[in-house]
C-alpha atoms as a PDB file:
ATOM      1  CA  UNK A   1     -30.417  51.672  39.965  1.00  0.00           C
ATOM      2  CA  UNK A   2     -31.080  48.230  38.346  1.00  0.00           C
ATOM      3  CA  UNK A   3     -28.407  45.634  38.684  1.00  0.00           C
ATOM      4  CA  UNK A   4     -26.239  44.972  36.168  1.00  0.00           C
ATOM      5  CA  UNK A   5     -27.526  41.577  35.267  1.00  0.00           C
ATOM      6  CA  UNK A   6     -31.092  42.446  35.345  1.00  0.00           C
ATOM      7  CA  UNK A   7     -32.181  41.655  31.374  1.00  0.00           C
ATOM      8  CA  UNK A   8     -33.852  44.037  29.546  1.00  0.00           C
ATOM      9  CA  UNK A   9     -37.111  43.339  28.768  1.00  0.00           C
ATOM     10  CA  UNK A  10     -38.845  44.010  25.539  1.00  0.00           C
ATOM     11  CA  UNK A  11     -42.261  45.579  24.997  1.00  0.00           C
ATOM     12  CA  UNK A  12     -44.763  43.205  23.109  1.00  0.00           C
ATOM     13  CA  UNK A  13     -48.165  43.138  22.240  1.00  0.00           C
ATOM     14  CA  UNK A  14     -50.162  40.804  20.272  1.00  0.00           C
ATOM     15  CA  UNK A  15     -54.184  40.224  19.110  1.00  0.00           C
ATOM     16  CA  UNK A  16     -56.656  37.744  17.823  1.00  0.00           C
ATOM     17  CA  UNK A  17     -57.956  40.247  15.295  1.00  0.00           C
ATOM     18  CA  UNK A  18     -57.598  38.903  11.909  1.00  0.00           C
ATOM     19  CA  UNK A  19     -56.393  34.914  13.088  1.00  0.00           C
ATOM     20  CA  UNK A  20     -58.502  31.930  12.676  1.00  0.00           C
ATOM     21  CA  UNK A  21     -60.745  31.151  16.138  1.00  0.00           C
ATOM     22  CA  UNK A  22     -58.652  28.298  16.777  1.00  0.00           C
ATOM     23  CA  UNK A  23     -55.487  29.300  15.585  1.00  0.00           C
ATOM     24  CA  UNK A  24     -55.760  32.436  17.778  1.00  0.00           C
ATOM     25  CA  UNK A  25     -57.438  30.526  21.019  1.00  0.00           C
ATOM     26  CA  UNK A  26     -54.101  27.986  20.775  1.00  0.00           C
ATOM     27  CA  UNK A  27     -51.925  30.784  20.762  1.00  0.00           C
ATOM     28  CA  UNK A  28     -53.189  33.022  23.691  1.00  0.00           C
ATOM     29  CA  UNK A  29     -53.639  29.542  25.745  1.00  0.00           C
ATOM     30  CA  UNK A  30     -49.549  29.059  25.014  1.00  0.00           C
ATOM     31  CA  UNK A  31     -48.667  32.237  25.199  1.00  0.00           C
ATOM     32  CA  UNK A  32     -50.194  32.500  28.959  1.00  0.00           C
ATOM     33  CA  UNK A  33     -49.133  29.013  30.205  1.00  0.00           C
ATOM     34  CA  UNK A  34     -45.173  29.829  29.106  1.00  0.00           C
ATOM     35  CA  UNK A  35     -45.470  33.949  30.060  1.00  0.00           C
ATOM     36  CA  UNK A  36     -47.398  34.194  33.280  1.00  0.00           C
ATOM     37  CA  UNK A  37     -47.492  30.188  35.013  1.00  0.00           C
ATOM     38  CA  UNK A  38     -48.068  27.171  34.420  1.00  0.00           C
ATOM     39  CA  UNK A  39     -52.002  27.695  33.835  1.00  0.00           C
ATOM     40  CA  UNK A  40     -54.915  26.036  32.078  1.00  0.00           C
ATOM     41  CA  UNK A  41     -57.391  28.454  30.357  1.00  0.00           C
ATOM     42  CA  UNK A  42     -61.095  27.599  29.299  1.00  0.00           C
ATOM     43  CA  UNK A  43     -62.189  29.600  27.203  1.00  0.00           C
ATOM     44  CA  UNK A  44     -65.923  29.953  27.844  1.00  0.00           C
ATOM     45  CA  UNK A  45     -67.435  31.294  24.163  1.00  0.00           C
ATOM     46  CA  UNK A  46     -64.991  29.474  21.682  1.00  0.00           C
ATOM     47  CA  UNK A  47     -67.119  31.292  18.746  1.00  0.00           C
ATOM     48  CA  UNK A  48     -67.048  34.931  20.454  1.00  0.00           C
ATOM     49  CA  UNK A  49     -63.567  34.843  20.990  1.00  0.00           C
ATOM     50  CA  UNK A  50     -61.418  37.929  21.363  1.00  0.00           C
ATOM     51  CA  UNK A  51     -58.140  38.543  23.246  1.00  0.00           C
ATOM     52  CA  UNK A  52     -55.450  40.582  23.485  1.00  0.00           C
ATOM     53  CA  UNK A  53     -52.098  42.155  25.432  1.00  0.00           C
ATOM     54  CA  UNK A  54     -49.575  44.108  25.809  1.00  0.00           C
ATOM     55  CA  UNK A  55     -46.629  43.856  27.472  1.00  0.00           C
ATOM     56  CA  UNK A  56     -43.937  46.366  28.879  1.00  0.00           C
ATOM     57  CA  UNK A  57     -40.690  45.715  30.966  1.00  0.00           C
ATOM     58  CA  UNK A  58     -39.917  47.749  34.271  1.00  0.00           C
ATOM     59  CA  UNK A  59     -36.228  46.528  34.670  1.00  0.00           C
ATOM     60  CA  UNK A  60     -36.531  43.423  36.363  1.00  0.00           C
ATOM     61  CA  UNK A  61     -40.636  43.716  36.412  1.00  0.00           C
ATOM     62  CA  UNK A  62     -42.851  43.136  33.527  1.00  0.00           C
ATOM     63  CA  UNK A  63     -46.689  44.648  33.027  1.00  0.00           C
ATOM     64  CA  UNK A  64     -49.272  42.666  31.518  1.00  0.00           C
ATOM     65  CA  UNK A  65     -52.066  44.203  30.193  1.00  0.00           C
ATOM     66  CA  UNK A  66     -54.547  41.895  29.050  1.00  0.00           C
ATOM     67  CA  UNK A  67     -58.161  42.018  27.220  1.00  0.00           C
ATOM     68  CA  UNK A  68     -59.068  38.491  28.062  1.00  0.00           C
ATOM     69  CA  UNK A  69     -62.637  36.765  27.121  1.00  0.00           C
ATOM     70  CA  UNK A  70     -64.686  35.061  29.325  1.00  0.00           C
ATOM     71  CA  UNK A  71     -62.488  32.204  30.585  1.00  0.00           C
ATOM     72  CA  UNK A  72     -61.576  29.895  33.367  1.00  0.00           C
ATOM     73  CA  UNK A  73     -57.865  30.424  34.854  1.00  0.00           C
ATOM     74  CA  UNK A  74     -56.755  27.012  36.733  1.00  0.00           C
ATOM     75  CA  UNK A  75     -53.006  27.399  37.774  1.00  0.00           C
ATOM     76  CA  UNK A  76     -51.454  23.909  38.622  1.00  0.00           C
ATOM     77  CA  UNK A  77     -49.487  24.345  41.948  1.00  0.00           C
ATOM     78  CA  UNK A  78     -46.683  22.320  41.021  1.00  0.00           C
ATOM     79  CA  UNK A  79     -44.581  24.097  43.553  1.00  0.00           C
ATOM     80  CA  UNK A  80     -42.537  25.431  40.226  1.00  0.00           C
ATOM     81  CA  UNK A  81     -43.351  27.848  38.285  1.00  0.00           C
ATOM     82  CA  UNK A  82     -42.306  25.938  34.781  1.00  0.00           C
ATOM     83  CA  UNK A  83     -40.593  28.274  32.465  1.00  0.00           C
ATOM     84  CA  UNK A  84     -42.004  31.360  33.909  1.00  0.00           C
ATOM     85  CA  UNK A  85     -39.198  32.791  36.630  1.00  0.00           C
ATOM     86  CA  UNK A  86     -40.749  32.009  40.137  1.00  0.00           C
ATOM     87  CA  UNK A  87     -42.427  35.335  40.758  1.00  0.00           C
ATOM     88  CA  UNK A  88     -45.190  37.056  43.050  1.00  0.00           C
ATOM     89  CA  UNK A  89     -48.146  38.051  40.667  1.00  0.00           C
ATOM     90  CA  UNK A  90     -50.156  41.654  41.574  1.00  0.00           C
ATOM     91  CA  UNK A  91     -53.590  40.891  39.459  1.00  0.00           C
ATOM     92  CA  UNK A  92     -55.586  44.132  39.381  1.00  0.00           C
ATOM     93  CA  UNK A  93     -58.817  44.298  37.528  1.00  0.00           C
ATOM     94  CA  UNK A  94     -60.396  47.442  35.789  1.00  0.00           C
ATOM     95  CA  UNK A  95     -62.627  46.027  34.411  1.00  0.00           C
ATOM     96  CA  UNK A  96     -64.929  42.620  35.141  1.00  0.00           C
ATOM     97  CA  UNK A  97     -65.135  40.255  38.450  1.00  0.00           C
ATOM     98  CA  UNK A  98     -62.103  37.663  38.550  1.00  0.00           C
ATOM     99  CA  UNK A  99     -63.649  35.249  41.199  1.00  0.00           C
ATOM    100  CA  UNK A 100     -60.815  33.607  43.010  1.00  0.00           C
ATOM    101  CA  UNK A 101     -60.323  30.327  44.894  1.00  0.00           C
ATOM    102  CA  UNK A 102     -57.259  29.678  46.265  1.00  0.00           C
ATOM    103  CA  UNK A 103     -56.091  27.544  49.482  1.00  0.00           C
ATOM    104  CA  UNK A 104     -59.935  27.049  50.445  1.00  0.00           C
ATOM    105  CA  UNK A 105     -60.847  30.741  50.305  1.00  0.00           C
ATOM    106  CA  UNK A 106     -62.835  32.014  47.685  1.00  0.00           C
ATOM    107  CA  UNK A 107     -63.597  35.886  46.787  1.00  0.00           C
ATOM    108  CA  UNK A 108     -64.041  38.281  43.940  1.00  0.00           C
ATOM    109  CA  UNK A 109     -61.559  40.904  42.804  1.00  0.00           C
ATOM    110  CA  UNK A 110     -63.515  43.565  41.244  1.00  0.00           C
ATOM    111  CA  UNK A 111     -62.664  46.775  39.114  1.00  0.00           C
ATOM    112  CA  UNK A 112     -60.411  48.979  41.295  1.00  0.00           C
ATOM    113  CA  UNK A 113     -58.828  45.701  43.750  1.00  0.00           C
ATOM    114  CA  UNK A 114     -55.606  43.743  43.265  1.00  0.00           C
ATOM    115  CA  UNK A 115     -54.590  40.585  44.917  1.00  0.00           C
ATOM    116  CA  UNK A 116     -50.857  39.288  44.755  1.00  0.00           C
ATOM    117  CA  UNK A 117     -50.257  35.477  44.221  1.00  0.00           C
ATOM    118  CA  UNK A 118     -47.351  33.401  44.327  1.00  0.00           C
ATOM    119  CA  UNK A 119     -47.107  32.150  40.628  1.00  0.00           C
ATOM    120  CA  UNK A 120     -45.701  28.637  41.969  1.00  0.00           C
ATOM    121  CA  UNK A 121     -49.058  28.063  44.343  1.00  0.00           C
ATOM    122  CA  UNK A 122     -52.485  26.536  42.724  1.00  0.00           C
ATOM    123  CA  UNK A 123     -55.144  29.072  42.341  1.00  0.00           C
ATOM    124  CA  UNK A 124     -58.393  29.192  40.061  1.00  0.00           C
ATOM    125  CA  UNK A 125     -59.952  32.293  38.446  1.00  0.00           C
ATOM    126  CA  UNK A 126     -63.083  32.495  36.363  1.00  0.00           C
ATOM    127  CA  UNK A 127     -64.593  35.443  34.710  1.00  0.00           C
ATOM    128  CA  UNK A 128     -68.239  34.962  33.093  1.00  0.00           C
ATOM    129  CA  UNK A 129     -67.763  38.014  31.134  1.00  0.00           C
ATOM    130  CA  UNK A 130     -65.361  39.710  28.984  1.00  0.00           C
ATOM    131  CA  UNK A 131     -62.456  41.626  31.266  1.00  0.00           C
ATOM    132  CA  UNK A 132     -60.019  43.705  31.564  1.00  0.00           C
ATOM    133  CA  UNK A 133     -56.745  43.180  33.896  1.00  0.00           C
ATOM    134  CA  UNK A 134     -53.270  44.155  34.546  1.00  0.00           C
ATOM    135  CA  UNK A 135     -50.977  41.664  35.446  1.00  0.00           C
ATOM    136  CA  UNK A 136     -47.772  43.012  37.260  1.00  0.00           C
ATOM    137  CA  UNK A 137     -45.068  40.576  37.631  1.00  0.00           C
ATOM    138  CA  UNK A 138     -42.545  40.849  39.994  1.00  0.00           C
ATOM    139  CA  UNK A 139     -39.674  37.968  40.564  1.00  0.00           C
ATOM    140  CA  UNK A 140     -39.441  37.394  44.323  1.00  0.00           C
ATOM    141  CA  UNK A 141     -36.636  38.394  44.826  1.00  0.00           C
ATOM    142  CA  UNK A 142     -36.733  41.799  44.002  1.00  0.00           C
ATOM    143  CA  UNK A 143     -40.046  41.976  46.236  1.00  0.00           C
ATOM    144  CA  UNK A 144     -38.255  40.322  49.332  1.00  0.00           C
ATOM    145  CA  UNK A 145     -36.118  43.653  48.861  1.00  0.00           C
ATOM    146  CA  UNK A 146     -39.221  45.905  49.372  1.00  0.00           C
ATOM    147  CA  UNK A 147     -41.615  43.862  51.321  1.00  0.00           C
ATOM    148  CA  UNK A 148     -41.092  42.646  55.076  1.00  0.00           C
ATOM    149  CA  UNK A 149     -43.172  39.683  54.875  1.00  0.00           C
ATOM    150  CA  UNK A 150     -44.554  39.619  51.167  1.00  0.00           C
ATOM    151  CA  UNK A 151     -46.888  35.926  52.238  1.00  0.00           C
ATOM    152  CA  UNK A 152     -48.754  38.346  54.630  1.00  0.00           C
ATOM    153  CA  UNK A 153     -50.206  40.356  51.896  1.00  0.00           C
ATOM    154  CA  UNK A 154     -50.653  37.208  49.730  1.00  0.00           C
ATOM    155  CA  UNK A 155     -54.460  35.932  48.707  1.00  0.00           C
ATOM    156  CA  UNK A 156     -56.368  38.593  50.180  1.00  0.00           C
ATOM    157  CA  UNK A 157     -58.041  41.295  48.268  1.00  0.00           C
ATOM    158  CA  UNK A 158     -56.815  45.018  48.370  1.00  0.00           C
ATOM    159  CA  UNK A 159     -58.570  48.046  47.416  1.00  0.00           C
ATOM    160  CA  UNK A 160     -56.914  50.136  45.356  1.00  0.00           C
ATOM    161  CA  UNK A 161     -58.864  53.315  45.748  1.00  0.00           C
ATOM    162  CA  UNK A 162     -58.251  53.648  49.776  1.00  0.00           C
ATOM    163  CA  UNK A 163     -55.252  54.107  51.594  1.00  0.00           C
ATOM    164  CA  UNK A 164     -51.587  53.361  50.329  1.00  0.00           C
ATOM    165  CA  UNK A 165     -53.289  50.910  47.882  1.00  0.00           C
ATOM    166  CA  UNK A 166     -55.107  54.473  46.234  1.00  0.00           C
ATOM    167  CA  UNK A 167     -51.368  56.047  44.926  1.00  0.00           C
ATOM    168  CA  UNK A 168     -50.784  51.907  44.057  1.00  0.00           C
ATOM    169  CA  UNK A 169     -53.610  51.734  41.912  1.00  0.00           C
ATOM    170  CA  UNK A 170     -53.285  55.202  40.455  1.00  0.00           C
ATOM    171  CA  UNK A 171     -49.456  54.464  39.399  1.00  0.00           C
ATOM    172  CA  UNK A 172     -50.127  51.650  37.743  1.00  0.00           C
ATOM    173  CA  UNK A 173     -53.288  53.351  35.656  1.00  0.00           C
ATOM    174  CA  UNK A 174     -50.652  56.159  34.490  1.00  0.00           C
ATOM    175  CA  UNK A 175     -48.127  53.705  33.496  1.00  0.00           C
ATOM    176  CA  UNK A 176     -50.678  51.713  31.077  1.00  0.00           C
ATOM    177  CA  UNK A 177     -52.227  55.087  29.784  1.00  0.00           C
ATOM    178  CA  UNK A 178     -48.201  56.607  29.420  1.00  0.00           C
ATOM    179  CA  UNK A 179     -45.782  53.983  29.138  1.00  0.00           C
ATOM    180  CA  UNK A 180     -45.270  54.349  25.467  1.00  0.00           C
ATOM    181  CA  UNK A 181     -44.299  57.633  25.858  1.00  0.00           C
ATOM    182  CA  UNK A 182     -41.735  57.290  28.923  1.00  0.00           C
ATOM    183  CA  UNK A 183     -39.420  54.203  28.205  1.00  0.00           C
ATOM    184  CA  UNK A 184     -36.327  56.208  29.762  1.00  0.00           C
ATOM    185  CA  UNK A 185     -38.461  55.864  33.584  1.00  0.00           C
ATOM    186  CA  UNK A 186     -39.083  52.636  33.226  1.00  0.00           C
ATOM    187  CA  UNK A 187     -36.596  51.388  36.285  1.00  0.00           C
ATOM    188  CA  UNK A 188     -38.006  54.498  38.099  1.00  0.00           C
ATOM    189  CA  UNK A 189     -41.293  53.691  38.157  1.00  0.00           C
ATOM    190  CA  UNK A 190     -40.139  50.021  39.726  1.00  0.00           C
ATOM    191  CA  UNK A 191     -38.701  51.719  42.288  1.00  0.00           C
ATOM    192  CA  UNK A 192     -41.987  53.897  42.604  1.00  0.00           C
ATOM    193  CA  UNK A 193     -43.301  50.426  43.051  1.00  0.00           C
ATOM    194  CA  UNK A 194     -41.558  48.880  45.355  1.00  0.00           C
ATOM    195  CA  UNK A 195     -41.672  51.784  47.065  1.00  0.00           C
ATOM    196  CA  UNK A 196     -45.562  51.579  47.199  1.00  0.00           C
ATOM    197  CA  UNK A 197     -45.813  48.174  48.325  1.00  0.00           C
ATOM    198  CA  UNK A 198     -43.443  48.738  51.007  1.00  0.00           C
ATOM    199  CA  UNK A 199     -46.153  51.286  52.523  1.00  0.00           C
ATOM    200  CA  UNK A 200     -49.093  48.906  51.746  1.00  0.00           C
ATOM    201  CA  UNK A 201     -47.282  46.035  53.642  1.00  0.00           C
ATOM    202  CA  UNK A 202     -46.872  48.435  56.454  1.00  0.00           C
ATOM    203  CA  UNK A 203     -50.629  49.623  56.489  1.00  0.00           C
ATOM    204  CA  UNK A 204     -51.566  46.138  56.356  1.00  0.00           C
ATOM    205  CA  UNK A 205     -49.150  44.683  58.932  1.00  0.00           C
ATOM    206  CA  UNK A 206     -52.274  45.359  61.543  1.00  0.00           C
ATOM    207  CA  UNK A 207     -54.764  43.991  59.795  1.00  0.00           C
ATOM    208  CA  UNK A 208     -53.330  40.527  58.963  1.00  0.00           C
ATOM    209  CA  UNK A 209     -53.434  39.343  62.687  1.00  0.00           C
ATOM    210  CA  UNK A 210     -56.588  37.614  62.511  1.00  0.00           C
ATOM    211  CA  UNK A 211     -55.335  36.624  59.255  1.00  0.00           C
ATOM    212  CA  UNK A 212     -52.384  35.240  60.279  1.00  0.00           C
ATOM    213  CA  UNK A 213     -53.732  33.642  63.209  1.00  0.00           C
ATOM    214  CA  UNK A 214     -56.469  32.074  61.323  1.00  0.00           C
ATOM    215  CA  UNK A 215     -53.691  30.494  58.763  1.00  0.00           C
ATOM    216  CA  UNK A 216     -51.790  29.345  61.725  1.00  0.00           C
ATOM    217  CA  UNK A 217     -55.143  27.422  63.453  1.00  0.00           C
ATOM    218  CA  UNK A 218     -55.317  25.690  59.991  1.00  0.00           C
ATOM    219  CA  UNK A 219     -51.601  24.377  60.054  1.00  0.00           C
ATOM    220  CA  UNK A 220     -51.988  22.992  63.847  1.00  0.00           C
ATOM    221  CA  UNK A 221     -55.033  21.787  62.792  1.00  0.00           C
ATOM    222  CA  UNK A 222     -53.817  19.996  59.609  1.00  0.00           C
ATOM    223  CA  UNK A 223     -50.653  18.641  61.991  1.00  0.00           C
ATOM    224  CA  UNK A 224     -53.383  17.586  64.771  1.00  0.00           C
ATOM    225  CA  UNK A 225     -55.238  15.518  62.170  1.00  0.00           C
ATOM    226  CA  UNK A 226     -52.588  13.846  59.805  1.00  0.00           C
ATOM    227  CA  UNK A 227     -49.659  13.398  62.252  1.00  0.00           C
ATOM    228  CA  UNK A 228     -49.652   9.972  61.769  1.00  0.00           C
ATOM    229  CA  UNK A 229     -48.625  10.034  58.118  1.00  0.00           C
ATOM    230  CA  UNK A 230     -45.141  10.000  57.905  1.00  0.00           C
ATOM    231  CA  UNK A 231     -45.097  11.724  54.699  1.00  0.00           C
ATOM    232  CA  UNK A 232     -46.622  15.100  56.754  1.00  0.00           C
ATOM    233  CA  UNK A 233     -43.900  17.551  55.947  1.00  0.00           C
ATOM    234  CA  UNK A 234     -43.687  21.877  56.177  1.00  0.00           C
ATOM    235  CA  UNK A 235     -43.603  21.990  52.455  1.00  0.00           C
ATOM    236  CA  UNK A 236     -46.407  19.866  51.912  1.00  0.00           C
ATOM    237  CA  UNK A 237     -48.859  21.974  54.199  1.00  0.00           C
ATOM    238  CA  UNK A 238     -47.381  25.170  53.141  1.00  0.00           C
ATOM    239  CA  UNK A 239     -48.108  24.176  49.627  1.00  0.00           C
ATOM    240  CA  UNK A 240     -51.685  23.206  50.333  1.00  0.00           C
ATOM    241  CA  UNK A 241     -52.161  26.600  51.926  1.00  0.00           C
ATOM    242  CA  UNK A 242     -50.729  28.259  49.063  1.00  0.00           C
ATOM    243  CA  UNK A 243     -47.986  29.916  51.004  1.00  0.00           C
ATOM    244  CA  UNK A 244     -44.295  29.179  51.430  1.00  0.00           C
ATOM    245  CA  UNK A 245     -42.770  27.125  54.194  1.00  0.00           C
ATOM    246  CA  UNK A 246     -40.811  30.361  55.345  1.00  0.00           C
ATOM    247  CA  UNK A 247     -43.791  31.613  56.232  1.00  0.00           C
ATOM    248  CA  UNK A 248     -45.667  29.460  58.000  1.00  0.00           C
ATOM    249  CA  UNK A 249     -42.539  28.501  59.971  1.00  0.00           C
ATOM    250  CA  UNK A 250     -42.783  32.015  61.042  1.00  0.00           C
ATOM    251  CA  UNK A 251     -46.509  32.026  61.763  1.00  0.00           C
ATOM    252  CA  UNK A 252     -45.676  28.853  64.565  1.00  0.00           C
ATOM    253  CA  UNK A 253     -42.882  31.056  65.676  1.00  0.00           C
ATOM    254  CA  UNK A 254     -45.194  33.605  66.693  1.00  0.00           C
ATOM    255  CA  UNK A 255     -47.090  30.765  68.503  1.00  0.00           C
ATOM    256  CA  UNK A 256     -43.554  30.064  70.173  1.00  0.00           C
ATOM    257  CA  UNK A 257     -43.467  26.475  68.367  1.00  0.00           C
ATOM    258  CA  UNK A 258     -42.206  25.020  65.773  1.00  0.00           C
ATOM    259  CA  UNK A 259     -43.506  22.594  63.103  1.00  0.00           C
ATOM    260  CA  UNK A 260     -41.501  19.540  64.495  1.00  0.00           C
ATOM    261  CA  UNK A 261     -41.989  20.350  67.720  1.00  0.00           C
ATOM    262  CA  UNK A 262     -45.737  20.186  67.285  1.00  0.00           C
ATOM    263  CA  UNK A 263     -45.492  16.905  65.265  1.00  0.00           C
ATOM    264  CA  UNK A 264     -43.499  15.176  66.921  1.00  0.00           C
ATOM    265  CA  UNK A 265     -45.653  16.403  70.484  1.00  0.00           C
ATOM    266  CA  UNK A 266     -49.064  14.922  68.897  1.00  0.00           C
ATOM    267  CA  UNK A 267     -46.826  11.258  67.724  1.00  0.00           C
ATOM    268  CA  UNK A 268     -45.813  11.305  71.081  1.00  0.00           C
ATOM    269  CA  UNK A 269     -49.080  11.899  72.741  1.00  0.00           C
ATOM    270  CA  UNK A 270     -50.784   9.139  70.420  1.00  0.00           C
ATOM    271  CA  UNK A 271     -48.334   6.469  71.374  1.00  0.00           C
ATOM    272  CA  UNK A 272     -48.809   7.451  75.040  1.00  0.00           C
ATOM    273  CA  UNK A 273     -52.138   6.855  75.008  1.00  0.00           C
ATOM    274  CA  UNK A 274     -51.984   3.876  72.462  1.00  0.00           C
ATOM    275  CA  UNK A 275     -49.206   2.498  75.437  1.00  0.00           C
ATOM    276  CA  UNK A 276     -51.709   3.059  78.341  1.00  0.00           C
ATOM    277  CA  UNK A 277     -54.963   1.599  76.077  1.00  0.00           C
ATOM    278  CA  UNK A 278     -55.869  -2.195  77.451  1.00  0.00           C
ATOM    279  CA  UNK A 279     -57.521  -2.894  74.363  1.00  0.00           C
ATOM    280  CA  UNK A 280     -53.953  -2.515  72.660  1.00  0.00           C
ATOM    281  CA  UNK A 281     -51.902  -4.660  74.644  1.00  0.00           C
ATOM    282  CA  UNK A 282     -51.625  -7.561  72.007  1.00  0.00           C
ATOM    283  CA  UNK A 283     -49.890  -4.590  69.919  1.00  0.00           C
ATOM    284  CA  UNK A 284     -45.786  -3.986  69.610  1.00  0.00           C
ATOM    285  CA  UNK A 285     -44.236  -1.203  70.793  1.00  0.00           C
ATOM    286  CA  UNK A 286     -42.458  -0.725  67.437  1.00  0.00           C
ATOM    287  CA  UNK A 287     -46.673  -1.175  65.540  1.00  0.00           C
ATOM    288  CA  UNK A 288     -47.464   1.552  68.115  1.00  0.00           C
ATOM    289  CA  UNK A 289     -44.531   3.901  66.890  1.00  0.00           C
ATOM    290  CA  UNK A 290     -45.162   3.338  63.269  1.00  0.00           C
ATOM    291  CA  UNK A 291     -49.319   3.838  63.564  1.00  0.00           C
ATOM    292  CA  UNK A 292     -48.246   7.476  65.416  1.00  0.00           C
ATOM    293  CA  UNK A 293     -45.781   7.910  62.863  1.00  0.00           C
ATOM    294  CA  UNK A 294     -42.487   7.222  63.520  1.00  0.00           C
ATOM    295  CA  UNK A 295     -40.201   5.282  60.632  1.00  0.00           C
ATOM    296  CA  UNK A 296     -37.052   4.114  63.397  1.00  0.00           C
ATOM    297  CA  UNK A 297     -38.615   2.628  66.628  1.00  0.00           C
ATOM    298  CA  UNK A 298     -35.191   3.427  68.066  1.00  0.00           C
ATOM    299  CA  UNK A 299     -35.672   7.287  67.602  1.00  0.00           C
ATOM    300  CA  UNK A 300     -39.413   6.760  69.184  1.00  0.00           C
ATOM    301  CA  UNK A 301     -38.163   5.454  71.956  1.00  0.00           C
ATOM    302  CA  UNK A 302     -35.428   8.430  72.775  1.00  0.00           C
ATOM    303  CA  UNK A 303     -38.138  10.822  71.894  1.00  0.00           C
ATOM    304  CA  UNK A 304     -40.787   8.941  74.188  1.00  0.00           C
ATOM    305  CA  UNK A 305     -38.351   9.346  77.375  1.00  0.00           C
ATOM    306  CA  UNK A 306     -37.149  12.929  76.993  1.00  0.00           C
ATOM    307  CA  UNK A 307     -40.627  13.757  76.546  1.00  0.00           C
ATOM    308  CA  UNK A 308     -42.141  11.548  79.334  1.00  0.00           C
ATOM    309  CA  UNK A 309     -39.044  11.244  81.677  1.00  0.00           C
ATOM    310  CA  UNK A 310     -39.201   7.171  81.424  1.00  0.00           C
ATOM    311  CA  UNK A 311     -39.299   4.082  78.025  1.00  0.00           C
ATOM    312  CA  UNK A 312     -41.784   3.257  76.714  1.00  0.00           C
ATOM    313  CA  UNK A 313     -42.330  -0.475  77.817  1.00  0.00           C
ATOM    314  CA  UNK A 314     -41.923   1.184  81.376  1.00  0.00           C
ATOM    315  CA  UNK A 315     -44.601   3.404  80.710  1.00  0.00           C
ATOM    316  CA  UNK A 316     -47.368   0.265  79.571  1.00  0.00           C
ATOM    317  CA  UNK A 317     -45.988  -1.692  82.736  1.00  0.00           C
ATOM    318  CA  UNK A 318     -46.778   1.405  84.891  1.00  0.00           C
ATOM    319  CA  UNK A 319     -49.838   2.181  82.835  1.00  0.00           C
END
């Protein structure tokens, strides 16, 4: 049963047939950066332009289905997802290759594969050929209801033709083929949904390991390499790996760490060996603490001797 705020959402279509090129171009370029995200769309063939969609609302869920022209999709990252309500985005493609780069990775989502994004994360799309996708949007906080760990599953292609992804795919065909002719299952089918996703999490909860453990080499790495900028926070990195800071505080977790403790661990290992360097003698204990990082030389220095058991000018004498 829905709750009894959720709005009710209107079906709505719209088509370039019969506007002006430009007139219609403007309008399906506005239309997508205030419905879907914050995007950018190039439009690749100005003078073969066609476009159209539809759109249907699954209580709190809405279904995009889009005939889109050979374009360019560049969604900003800001972090916030502009007017659009911060959602996670299932993109499945029946027809055309939506090549994808997001967070360094690149790959292609082909007919019969979805991928789910987080509409407040940067990600680029370009298709060199006219396509055909659904776009399912789902506000995250109904997902966090249905899916464990929703991040897991994010940027990675699916298949929807094996597994629990096959009755995924196969709902979501009926529902564009039928949906005219069913509005009283609408919040049933959501739940059909949810329901769905729950199961592909689940499959996939195996798989992701590697996944996850790769994603959690690149945050140590990044935290190895820029610990020194003071400005080096979880949101930050999160955002530059196109997930959310809940989850990659719980990918460390599973490393039994923590995103401080690993900062402040590789400050506090540069200033130890900065301290025990003869070639940096002529340098302040206080320039030491701010070229590792660290804003109050006063915190350094408590940090420095319940990490080290002794001060800091005790360790350069010893040293």
């Amino acid at each position: 049963m829905l709750p009894a705020t959720a709005p009710i959402l209107p079906d709505m279509r719209w088509s370039s047939r019969g506007l002006g090129t430009r007139h219609a171009i403007d309008q399906w370029q506005e239309w997508a950066a205030s419905t879907i995200a914050p995007i950018d769309i190039s439009v690749r063939d100005r003078d073969a332009f066609a476009a159209g969609w539809r759109s249907y609302g699954l209580g709190e869920l809405r279904l995009l289905q889009l005939l889109a022209p050979a374009q360019r999709v560049v969604h900003r990252g800001s972090g916030s997802a502009g007017s659009a309500v911060p959602s996670i985005q299932l993109v499945y493609s029946r027809r055309g290759a939506l090549a994808t780069r997001i967070a360094g990775a690149q790959f292609t989502i082909g007919p019969g594969e979805f991928v789910l994004l987080d509409n407040t994360r940067f990600y680029q799309m370009d298709m060199d050929a006219p396509h055909e996708a659904l776009d399912l949007m789902m506000p995250r906080a109904w997902i966090d209801r249905w899916v464990a760990d929703p991040d897991a599953l994010l940027a990675r292609p699916l298949s929807a033709r094996s597994g629990w992804g096959a009755p995924l795919g196969s709902l979501v065909e009926t529902m564009v083929r039928h949906l005219d002719d069913s509005p009283s299952l609408r919040s049933l089918l959501a739940e059909r949904i949810g329901a769905l996703l729950t199961l592909v999490g689940e499959a996939e909860d195996a798989v992701p390991e590697r996944h996850r453990g790769a994603l959690a080499d690149r945050i140590l790495h990044r935290i190895r390499r820029d610990f020194a900028d003071p400005d080096l926070t979880p949101d930050a990195v999160a955002a530059n790996l196109s997930i959310s800071t809940r989850y990659l505080q719980a990918l460390l977790a599973r490393r039994g760490t923590s995103f401080v403790r690993e900062v402040s661990g590789a400050r506090l290992d540069c200033a130890r060996d900065l301290l025990g360097d003869p070639h940096g003698r002529n340098a302040t204990i206080a320039e030491i603490a701010f070229r590792c990082g660290f804003l109050d030389p006063g915190y350094f220095a408590r940090q420095f001797r319940k990490r080290f058991g002794v001060s800091p000018r005790d360790w350069r004498t010893e040293h």
